[in-house]
PDB file of N, CA and C in Angstrom:
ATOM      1  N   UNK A   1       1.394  19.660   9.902  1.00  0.00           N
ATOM      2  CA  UNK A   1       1.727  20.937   9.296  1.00  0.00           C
ATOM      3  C   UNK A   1       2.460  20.714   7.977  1.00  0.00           C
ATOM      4  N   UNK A   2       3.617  19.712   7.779  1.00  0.00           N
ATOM      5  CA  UNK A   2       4.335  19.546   6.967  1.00  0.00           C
ATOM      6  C   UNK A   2       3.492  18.676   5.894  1.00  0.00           C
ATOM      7  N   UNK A   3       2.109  17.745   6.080  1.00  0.00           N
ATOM      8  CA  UNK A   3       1.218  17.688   4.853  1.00  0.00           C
ATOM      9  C   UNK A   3       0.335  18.951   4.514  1.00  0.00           C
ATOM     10  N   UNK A   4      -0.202  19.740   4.858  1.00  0.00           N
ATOM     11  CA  UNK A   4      -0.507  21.009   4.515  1.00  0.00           C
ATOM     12  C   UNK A   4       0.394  21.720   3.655  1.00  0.00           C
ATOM     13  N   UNK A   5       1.360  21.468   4.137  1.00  0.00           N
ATOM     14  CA  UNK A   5       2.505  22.302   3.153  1.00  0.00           C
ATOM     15  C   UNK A   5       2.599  21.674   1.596  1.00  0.00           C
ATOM     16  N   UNK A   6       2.942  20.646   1.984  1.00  0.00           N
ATOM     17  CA  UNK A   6       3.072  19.999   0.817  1.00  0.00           C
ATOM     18  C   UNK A   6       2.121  19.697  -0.141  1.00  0.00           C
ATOM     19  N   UNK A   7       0.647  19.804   0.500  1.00  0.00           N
ATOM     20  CA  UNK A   7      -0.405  19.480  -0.203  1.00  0.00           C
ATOM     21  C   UNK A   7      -0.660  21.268  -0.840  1.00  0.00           C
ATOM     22  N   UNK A   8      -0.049  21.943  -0.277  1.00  0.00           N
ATOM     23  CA  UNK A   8      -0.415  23.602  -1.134  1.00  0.00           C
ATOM     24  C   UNK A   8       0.784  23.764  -2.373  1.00  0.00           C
ATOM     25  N   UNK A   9       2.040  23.002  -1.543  1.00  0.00           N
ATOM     26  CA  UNK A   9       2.993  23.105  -2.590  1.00  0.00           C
ATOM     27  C   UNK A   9       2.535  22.687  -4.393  1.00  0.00           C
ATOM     28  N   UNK A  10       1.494  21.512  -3.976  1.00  0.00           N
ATOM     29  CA  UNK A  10       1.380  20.661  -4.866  1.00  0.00           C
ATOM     30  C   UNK A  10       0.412  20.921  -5.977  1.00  0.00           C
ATOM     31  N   UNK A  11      -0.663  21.613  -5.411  1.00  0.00           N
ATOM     32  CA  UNK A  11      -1.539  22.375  -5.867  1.00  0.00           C
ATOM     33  C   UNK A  11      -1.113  23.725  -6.341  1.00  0.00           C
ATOM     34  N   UNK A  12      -0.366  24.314  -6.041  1.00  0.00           N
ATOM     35  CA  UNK A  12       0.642  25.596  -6.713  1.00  0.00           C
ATOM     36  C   UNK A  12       1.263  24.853  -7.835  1.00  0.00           C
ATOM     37  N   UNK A  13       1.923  23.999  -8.028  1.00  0.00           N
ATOM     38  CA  UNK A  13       2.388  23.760  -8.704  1.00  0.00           C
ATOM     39  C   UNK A  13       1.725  23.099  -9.960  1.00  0.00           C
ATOM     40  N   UNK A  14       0.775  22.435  -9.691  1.00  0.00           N
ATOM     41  CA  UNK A  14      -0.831  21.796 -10.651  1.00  0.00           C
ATOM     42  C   UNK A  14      -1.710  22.949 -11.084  1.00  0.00           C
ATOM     43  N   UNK A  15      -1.131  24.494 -10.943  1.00  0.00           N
ATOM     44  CA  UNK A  15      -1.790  25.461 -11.905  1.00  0.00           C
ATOM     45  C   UNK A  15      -2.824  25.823 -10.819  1.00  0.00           C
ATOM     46  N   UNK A  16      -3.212  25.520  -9.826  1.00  0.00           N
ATOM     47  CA  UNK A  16      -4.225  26.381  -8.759  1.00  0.00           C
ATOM     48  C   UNK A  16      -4.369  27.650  -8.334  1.00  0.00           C
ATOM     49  N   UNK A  17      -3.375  28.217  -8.595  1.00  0.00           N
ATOM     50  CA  UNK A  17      -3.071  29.833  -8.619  1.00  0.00           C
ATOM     51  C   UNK A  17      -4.133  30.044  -9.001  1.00  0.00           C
ATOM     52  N   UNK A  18      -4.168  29.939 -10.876  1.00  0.00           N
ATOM     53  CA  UNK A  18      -4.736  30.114 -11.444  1.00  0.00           C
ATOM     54  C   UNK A  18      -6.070  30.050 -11.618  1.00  0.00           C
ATOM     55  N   UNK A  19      -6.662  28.684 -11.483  1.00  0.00           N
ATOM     56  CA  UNK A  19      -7.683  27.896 -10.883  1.00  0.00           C
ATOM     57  C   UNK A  19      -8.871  28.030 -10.048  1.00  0.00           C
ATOM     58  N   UNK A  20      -8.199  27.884  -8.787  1.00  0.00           N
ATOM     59  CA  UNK A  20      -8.677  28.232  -7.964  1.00  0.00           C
ATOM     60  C   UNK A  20      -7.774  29.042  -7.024  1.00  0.00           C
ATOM     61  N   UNK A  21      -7.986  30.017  -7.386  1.00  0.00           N
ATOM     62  CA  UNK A  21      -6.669  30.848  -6.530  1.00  0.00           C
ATOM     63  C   UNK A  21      -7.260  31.300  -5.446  1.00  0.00           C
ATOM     64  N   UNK A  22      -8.731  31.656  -4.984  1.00  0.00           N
ATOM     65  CA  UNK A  22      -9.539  32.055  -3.992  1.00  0.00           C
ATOM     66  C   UNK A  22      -9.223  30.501  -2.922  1.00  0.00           C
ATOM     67  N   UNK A  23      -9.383  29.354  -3.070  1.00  0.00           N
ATOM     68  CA  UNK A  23      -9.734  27.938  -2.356  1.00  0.00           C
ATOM     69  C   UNK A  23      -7.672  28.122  -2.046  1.00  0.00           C
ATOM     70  N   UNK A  24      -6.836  28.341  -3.296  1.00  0.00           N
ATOM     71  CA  UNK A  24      -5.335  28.068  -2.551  1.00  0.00           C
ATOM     72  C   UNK A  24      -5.028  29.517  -1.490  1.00  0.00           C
ATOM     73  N   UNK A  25      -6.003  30.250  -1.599  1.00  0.00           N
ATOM     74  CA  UNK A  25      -5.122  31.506  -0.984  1.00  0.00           C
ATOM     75  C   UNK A  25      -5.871  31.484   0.712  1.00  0.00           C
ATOM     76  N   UNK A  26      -6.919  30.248   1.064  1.00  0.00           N
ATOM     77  CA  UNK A  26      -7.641  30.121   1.861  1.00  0.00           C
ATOM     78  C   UNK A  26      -6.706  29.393   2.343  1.00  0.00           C
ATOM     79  N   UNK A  27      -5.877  28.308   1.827  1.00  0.00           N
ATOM     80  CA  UNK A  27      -5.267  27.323   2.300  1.00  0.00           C
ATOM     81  C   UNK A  27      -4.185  27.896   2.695  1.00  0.00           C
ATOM     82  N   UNK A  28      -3.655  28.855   2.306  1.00  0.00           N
ATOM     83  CA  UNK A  28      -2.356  29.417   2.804  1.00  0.00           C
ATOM     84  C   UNK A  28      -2.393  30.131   4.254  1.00  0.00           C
ATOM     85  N   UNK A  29      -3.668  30.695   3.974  1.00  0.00           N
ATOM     86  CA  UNK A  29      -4.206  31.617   5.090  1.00  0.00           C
ATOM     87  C   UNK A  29      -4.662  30.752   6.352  1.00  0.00           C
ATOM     88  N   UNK A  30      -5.111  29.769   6.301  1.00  0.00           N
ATOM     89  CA  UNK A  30      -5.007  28.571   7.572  1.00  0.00           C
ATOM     90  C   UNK A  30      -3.700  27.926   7.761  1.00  0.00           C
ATOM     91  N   UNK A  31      -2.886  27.842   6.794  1.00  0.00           N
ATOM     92  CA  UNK A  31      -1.394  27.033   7.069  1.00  0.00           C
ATOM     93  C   UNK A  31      -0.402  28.425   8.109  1.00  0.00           C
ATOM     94  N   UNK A  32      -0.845  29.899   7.650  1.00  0.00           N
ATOM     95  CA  UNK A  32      -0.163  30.652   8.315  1.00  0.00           C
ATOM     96  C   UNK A  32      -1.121  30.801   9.516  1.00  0.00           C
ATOM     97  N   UNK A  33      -2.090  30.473   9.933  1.00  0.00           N
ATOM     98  CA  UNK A  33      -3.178  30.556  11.216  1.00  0.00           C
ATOM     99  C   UNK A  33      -2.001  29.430  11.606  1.00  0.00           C
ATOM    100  N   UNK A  34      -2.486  28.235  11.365  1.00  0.00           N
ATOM    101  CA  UNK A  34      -1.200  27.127  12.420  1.00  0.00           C
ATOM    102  C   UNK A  34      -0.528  27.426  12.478  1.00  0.00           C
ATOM    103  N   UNK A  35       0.783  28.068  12.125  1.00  0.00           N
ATOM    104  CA  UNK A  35       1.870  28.664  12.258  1.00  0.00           C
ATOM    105  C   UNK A  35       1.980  29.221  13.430  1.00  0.00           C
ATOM    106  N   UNK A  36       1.113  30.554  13.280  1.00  0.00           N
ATOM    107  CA  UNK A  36       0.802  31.284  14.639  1.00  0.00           C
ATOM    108  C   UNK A  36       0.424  30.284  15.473  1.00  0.00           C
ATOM    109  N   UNK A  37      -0.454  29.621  16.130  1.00  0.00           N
ATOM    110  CA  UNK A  37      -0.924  28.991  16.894  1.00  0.00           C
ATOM    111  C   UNK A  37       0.085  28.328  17.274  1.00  0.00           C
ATOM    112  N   UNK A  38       0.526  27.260  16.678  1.00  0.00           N
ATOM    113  CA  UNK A  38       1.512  26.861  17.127  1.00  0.00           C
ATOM    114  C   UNK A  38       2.661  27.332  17.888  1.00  0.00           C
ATOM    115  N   UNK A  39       3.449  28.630  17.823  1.00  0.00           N
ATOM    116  CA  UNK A  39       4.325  29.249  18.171  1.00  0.00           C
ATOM    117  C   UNK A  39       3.847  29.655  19.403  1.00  0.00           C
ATOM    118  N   UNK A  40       2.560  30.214  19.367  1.00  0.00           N
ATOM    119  CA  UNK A  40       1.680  29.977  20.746  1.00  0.00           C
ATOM    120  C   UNK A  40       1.286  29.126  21.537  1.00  0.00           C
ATOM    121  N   UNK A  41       1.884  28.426  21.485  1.00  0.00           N
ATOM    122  CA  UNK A  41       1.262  26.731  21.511  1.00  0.00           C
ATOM    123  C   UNK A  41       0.110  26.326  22.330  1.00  0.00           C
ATOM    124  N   UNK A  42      -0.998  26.566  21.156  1.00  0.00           N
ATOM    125  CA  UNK A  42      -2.179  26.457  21.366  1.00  0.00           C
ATOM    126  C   UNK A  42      -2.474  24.670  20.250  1.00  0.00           C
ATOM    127  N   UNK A  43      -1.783  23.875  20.183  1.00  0.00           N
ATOM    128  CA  UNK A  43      -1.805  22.650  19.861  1.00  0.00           C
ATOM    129  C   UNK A  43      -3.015  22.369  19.089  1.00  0.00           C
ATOM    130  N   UNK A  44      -3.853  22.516  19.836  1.00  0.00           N
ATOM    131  CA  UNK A  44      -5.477  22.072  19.287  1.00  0.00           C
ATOM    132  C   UNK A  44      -5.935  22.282  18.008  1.00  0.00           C
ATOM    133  N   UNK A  45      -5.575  24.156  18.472  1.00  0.00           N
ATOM    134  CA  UNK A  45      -6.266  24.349  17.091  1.00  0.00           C
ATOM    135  C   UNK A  45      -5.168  24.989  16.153  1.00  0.00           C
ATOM    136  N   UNK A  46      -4.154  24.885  16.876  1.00  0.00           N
ATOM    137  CA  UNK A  46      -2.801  24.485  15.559  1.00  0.00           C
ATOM    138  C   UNK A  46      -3.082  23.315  14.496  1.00  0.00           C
ATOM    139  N   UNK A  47      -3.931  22.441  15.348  1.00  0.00           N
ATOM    140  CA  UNK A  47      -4.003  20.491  14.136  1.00  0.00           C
ATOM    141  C   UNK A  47      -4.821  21.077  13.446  1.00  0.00           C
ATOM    142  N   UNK A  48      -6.136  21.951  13.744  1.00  0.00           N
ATOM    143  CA  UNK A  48      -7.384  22.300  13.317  1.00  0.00           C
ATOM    144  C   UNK A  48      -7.106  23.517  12.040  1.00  0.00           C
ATOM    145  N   UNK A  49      -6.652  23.972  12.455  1.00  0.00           N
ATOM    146  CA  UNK A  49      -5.901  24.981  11.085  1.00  0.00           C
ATOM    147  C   UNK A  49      -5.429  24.355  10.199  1.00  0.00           C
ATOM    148  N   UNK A  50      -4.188  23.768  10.592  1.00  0.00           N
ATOM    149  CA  UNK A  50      -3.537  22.751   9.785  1.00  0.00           C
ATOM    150  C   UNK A  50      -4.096  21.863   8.252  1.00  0.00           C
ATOM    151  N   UNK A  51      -5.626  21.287   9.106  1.00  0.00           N
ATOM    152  CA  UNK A  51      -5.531  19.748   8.729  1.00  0.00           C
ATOM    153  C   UNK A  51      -6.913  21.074   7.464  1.00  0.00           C
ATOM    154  N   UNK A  52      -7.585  22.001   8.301  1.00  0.00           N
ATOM    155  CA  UNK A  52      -8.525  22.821   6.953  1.00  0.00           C
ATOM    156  C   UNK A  52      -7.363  23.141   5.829  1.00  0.00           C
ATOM    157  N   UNK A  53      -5.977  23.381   6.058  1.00  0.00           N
ATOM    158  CA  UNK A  53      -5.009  24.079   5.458  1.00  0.00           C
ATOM    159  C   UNK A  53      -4.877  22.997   3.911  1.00  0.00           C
ATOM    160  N   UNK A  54      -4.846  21.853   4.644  1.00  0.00           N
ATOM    161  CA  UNK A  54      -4.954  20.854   4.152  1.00  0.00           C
ATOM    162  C   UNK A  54      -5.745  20.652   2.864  1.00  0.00           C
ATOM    163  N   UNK A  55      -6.830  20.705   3.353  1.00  0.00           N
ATOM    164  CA  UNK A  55      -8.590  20.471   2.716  1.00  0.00           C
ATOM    165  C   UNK A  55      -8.955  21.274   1.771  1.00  0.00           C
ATOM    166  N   UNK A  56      -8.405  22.634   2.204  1.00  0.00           N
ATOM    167  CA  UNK A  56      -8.730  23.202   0.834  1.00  0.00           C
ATOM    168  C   UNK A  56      -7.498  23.381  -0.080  1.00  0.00           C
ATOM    169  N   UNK A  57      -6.004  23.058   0.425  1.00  0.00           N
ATOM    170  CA  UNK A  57      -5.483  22.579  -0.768  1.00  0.00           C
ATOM    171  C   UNK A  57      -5.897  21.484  -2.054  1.00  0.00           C
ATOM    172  N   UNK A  58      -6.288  20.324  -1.261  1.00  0.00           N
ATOM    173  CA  UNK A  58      -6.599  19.061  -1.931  1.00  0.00           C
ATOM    174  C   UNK A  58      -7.884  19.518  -2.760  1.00  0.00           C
ATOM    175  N   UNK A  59      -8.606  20.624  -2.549  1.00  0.00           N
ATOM    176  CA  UNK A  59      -9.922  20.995  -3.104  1.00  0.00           C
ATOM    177  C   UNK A  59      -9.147  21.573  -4.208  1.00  0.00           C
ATOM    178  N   UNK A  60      -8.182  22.763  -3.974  1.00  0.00           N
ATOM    179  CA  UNK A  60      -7.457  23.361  -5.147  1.00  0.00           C
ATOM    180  C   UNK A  60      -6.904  22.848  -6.147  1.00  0.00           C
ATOM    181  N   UNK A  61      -6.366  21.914  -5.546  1.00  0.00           N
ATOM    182  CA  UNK A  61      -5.994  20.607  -6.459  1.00  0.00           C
ATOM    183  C   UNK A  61      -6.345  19.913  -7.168  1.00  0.00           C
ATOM    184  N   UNK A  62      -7.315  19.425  -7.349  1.00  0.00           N
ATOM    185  CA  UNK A  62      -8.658  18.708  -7.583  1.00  0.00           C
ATOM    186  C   UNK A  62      -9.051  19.834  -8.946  1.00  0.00           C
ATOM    187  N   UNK A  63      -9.466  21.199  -8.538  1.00  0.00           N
ATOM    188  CA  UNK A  63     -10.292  22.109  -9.368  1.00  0.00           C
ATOM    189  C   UNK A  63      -8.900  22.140 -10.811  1.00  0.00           C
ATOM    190  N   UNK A  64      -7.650  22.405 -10.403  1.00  0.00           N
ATOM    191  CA  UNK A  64      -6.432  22.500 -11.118  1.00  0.00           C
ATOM    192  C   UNK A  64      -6.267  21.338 -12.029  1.00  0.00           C
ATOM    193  N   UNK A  65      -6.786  20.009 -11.479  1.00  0.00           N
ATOM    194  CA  UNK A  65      -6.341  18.849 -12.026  1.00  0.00           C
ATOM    195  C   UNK A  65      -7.547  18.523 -13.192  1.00  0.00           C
ATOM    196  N   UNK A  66      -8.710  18.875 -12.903  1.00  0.00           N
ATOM    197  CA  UNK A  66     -10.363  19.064 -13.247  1.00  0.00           C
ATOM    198  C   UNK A  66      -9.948  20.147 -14.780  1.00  0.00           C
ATOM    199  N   UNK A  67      -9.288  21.130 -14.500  1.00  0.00           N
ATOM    200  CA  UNK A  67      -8.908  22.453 -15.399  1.00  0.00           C
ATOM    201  C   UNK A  67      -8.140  22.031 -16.464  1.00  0.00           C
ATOM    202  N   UNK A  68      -7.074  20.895 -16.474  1.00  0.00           N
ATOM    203  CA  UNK A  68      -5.575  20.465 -16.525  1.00  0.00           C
ATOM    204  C   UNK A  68      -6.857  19.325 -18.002  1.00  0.00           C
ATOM    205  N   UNK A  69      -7.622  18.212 -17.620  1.00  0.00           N
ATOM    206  CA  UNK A  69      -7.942  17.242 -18.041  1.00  0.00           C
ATOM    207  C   UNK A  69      -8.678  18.013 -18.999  1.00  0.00           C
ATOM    208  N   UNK A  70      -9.466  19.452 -19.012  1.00  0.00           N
ATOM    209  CA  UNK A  70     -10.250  19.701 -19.961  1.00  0.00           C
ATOM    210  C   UNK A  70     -10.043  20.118 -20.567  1.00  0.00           C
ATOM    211  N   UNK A  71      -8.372  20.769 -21.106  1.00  0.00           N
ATOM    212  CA  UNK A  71      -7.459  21.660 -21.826  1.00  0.00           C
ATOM    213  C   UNK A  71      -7.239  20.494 -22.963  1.00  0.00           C
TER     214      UNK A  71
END
C-alpha cells in the first residue's frame, strides 16, 4: 500500500495531474479501493488494488516524465 502511495505521490509531483490526470486519478481510485478493502479485511484483493494502484501510477509517471523531456 505504502509503494502505491508513494509511487502516486511521485507522479503528482512529476506534473501527472496535468499529463495524465485520467491514468493518476485511476490510481488514486484503486489506492482508495485498497483502503476500503483492507479495513474490511479482504487481504487479497486489498494487494490487487494496491499493486493496479501502483501500475497506473508508474504509467502516469512515465507519460509526465515523456511530457517533462519534450518541453
Amino acid at each position: 500500500m505504502s509503494d502505491a502511495r508513494q509511487a502516486i505521490a511521485v507522479a503528482r509531483e512529476a506534473g501527472a495531474g496535468e499529463v495524465a490526470a485520467d491514468t493518476l486519478k485511476e490510481a488514486e481510485s484503486y489506492l482508495s479501493s485498497a483502503e476500503r478493502k483492507l479495513n474490511e479485511r479482504d487481504y487479497l484483493r486489498a494487494r490487487r488494488d494496491a499493486l493496479e494502484a501502483k501500475s497506473k501510477a508508474l504509467s502516469a509517471l512515465k507519460a509526465a516524465e515523456k511530457s517533462n523531456s519534450t518541453d
